[in-house]
C-alpha atoms as a PDB file:
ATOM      1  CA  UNK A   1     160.934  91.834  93.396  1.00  0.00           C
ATOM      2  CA  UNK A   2     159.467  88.084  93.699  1.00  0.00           C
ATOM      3  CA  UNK A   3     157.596  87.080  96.454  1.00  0.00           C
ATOM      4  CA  UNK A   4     158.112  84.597  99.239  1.00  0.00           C
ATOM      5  CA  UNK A   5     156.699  81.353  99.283  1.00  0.00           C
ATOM      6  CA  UNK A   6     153.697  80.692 101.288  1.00  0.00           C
ATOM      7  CA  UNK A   7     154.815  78.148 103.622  1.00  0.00           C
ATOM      8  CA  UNK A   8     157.898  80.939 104.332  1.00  0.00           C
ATOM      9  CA  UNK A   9     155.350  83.608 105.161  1.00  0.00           C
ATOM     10  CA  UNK A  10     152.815  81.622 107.309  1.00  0.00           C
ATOM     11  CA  UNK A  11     155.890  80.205 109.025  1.00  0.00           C
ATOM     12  CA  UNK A  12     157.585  83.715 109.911  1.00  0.00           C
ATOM     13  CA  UNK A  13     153.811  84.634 110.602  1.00  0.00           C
ATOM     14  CA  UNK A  14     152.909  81.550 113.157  1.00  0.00           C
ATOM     15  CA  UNK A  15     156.773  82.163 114.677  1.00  0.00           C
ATOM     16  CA  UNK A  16     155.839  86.520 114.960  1.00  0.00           C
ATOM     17  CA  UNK A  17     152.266  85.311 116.570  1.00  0.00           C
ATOM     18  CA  UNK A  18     154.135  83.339 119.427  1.00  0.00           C
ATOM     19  CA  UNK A  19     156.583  85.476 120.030  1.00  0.00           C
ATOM     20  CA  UNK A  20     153.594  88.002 120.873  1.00  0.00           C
ATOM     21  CA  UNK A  21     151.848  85.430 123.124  1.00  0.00           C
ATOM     22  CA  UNK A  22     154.989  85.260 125.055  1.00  0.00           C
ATOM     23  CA  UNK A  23     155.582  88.886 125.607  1.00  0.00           C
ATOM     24  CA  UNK A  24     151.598  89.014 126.220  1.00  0.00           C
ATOM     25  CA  UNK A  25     151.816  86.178 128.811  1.00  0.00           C
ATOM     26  CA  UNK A  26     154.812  88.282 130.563  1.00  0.00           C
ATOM     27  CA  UNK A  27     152.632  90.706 131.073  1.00  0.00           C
ATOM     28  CA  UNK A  28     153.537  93.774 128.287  1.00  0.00           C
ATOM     29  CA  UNK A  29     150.778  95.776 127.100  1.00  0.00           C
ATOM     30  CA  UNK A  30     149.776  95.386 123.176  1.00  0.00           C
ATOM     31  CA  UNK A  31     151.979  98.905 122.498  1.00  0.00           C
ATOM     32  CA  UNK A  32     154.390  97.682 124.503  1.00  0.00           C
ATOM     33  CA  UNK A  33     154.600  94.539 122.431  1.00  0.00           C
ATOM     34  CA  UNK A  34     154.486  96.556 119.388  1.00  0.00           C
ATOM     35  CA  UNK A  35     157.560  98.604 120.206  1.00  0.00           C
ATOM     36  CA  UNK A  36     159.613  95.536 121.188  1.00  0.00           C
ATOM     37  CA  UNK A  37     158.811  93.770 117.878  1.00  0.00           C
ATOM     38  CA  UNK A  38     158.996  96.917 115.798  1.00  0.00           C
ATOM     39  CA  UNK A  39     155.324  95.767 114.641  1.00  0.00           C
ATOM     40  CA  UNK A  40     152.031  98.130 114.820  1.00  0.00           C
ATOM     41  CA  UNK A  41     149.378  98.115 117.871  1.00  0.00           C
ATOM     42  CA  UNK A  42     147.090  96.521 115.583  1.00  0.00           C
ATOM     43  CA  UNK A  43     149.001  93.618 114.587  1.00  0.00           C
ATOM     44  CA  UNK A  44     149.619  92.858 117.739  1.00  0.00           C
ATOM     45  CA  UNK A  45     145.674  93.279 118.590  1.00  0.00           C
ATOM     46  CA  UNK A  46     144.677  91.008 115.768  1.00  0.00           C
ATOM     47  CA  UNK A  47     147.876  88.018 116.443  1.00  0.00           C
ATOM     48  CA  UNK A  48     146.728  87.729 119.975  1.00  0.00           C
ATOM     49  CA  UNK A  49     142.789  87.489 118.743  1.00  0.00           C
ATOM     50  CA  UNK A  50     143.879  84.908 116.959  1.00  0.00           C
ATOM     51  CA  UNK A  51     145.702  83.161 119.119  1.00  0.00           C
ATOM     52  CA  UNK A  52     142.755  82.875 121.572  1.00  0.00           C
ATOM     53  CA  UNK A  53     140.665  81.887 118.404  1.00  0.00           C
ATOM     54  CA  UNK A  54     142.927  78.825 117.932  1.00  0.00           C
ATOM     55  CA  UNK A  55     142.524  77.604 121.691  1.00  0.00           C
ATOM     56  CA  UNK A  56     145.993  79.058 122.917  1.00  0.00           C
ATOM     57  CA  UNK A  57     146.256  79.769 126.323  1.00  0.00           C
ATOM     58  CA  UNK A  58     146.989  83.502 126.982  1.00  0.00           C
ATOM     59  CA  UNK A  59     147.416  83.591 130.992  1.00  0.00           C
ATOM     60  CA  UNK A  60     149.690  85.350 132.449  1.00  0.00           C
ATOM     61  CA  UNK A  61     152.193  84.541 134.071  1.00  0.00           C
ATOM     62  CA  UNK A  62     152.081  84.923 137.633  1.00  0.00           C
ATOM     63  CA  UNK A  63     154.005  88.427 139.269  1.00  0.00           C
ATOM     64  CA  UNK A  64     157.168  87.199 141.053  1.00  0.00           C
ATOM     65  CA  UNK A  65     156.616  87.657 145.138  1.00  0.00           C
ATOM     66  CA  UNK A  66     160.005  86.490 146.313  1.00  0.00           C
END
């Protein structure tokens, strides 16, 4: 087995870390997110920490009234 470059991994990483952002800012819950992405609750928990660490803006998007 040989592992993956580094700029491979932090890319899939960065691209798994906004794909959670957009589910969160849809308004899923961090298990729901989880079972989407086939990931764990924790992962989840710790991309969207993150994500707010690095100045990202988590709102949600606002519920649909039409």
């Amino acid at each position: 087995m040989i592992a993956e470059e580094r700029a491979i991994y932090e890319g899939r990483s960065r691209q798994r870390r906004d794909e959670i952002v957009e589910l969160h800012r849809q308004g899923l819950k961090g298990y729901e997110i989880a079972r989407e992405l086939s990931v764990s609750a924790g992962l989840v928990s710790i991309r969207l920490k993150e994500a707010r660490e690095a100045g990202m803006d988590l709102t949600r998007y606002a519920a649909d009234r039409s």
